[in-house]
N, C-alpha and C. Protein backbone atom coordinates (compact mmCIF):
# COMPACT_ATOMS: atom_id res chain seq x y z
N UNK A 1 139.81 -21.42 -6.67
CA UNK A 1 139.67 -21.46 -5.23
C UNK A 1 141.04 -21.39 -4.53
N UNK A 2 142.20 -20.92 -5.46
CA UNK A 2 143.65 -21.44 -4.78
C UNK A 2 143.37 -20.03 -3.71
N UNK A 3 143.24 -19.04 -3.98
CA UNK A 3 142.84 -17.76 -3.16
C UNK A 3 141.96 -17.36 -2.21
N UNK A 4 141.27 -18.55 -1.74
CA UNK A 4 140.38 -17.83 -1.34
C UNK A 4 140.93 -18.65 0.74
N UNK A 5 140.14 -18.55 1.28
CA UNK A 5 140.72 -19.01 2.95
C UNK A 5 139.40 -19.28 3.48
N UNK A 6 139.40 -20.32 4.17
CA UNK A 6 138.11 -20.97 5.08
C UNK A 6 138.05 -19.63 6.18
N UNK A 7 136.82 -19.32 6.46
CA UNK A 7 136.75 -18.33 7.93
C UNK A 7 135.35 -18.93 8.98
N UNK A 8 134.92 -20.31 8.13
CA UNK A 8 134.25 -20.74 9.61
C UNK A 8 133.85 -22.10 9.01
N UNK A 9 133.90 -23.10 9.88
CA UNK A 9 133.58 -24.16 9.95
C UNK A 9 131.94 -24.63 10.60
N UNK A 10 131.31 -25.78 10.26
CA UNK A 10 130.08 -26.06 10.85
C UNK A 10 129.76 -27.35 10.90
N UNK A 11 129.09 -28.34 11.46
CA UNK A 11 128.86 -29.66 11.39
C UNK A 11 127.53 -29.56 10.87
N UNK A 12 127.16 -28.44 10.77
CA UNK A 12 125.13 -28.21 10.16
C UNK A 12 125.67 -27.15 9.16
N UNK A 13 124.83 -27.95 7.88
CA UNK A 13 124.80 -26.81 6.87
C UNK A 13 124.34 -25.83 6.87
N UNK A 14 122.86 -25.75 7.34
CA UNK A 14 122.38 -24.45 7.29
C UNK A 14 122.54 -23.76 8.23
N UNK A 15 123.99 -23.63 8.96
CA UNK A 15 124.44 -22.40 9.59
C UNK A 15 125.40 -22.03 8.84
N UNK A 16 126.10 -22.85 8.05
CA UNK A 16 127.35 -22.06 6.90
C UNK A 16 126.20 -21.36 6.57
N UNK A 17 125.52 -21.94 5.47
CA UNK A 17 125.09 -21.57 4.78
C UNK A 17 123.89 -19.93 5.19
N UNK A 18 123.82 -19.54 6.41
CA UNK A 18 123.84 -18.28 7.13
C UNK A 18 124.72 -17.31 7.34
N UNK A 19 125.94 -17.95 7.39
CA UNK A 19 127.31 -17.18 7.62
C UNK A 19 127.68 -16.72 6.07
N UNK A 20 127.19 -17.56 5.18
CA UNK A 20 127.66 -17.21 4.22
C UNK A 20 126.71 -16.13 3.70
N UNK A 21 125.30 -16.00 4.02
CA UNK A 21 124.40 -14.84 3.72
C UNK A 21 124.42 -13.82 4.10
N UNK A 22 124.90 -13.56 5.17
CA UNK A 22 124.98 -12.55 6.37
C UNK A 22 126.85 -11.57 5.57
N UNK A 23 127.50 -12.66 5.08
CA UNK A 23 129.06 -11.87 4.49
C UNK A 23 128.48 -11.54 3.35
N UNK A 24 127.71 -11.96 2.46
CA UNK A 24 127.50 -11.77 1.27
C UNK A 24 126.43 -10.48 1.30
N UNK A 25 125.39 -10.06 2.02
CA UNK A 25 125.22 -8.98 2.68
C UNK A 25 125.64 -7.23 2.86
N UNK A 26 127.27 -8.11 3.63
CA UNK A 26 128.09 -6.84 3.65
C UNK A 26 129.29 -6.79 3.01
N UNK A 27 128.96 -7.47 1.54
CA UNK A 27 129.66 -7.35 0.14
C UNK A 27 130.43 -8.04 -0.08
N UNK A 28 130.94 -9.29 0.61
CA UNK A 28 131.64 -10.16 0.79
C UNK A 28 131.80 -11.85 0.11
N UNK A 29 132.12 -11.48 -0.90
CA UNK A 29 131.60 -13.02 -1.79
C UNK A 29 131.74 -14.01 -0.69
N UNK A 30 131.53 -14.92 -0.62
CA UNK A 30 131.38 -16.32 0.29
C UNK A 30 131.39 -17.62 -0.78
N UNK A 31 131.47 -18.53 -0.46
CA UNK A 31 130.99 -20.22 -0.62
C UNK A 31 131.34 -21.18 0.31
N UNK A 32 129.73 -21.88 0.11
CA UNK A 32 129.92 -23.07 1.05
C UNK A 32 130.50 -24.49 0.55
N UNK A 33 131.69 -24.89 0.78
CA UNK A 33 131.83 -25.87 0.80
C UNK A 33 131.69 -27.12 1.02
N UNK A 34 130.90 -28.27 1.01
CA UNK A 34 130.82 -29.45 1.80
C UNK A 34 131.89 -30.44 1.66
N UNK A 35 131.93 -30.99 3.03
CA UNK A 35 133.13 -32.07 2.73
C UNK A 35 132.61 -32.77 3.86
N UNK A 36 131.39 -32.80 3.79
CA UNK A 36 130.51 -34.30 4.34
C UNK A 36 131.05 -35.80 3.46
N UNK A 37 131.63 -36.53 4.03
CA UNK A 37 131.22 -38.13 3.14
C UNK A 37 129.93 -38.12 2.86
N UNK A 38 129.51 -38.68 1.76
CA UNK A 38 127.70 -38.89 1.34
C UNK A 38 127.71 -40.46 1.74
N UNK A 39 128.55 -41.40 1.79
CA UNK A 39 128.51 -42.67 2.57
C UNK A 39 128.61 -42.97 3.71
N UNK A 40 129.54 -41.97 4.52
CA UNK A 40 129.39 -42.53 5.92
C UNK A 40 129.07 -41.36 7.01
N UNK A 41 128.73 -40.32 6.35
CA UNK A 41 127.94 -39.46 7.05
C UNK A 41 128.95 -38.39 8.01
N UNK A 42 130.12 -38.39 7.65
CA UNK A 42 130.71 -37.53 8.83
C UNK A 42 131.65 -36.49 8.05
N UNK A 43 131.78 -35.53 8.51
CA UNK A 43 132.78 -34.30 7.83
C UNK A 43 131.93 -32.84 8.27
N UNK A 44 132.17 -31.81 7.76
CA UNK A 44 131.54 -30.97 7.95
C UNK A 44 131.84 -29.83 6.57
N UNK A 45 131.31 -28.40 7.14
CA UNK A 45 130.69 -27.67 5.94
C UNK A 45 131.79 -26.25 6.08
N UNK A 46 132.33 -25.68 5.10
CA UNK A 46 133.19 -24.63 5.25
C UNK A 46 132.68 -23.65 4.59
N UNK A 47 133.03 -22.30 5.19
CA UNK A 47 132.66 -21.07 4.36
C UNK A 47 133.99 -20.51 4.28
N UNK A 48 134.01 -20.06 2.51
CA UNK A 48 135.45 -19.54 2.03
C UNK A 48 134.95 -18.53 1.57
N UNK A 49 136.23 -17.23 1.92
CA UNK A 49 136.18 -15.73 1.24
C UNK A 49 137.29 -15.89 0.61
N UNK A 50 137.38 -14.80 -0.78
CA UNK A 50 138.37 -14.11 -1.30
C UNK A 50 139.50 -13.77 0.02
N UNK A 51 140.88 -14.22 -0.62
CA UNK A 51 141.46 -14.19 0.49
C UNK A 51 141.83 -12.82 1.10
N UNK A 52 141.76 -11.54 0.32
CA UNK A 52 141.76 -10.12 0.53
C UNK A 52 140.68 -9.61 2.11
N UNK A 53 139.14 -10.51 2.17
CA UNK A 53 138.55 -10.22 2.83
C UNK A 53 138.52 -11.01 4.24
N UNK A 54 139.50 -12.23 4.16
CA UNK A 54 139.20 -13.00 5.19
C UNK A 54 139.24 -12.10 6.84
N UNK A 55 140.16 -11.22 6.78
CA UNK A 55 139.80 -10.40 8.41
C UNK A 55 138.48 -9.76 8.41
N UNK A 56 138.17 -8.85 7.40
CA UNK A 56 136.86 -8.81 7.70
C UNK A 56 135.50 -9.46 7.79
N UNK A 57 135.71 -10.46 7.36
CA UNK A 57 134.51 -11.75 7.10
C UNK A 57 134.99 -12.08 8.65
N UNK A 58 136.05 -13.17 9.29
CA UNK A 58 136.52 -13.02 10.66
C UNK A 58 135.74 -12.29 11.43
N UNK A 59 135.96 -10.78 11.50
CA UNK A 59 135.04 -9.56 11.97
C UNK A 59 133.59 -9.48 12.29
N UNK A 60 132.95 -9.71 10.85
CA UNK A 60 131.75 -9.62 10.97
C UNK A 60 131.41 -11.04 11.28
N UNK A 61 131.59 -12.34 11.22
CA UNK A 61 131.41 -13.40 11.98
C UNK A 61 131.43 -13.36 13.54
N UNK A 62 132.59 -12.95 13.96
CA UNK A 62 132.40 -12.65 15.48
C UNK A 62 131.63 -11.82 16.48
N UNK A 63 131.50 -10.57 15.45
CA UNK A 63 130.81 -9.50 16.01
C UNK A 63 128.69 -9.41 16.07
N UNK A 64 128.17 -10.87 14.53
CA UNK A 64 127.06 -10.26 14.26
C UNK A 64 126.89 -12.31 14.44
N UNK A 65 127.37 -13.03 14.33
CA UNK A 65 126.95 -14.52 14.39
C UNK A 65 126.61 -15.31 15.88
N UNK A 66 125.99 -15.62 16.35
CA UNK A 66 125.84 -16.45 17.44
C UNK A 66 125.04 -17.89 17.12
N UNK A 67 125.42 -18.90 17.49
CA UNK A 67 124.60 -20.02 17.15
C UNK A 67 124.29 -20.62 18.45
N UNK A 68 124.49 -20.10 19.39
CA UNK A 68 124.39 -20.31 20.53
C UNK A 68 123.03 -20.00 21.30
């Protein structure tokens, strides 16, 4: 994982875990990370690319993601 770069953060998993379907999609390995505490309940969830793809993962995050 020394290579690879966070390209979006989330406080709800199952929106990484969308971001990460949606890159993986358009060929883009992904993983979701958690770095929730399991005791006190607070942290949040990261999606990491190969660090070669992080502008385009960037890209297609901005251009095709809304959680809004």
């Amino acid at each position: 994982m020394n290579n690879w770069q966070k390209v979006y953060t989330s406080l709800i998993g199952h929106q990484a875990e969308i971001v990460k379907g949606v890159l993986e999609t358009h060929g883009i390995p992904a993983v979701v990370m958690n770095r929730k505490d399991s005791s006190y309940h607070f942290g949040h969830f990261e999606v990491l690319v190969p660090a070669d793809n992080t502008i385009e993962a960037l890209k297609i995050i901005s251009d095709e993601i809304n959680f809004k």
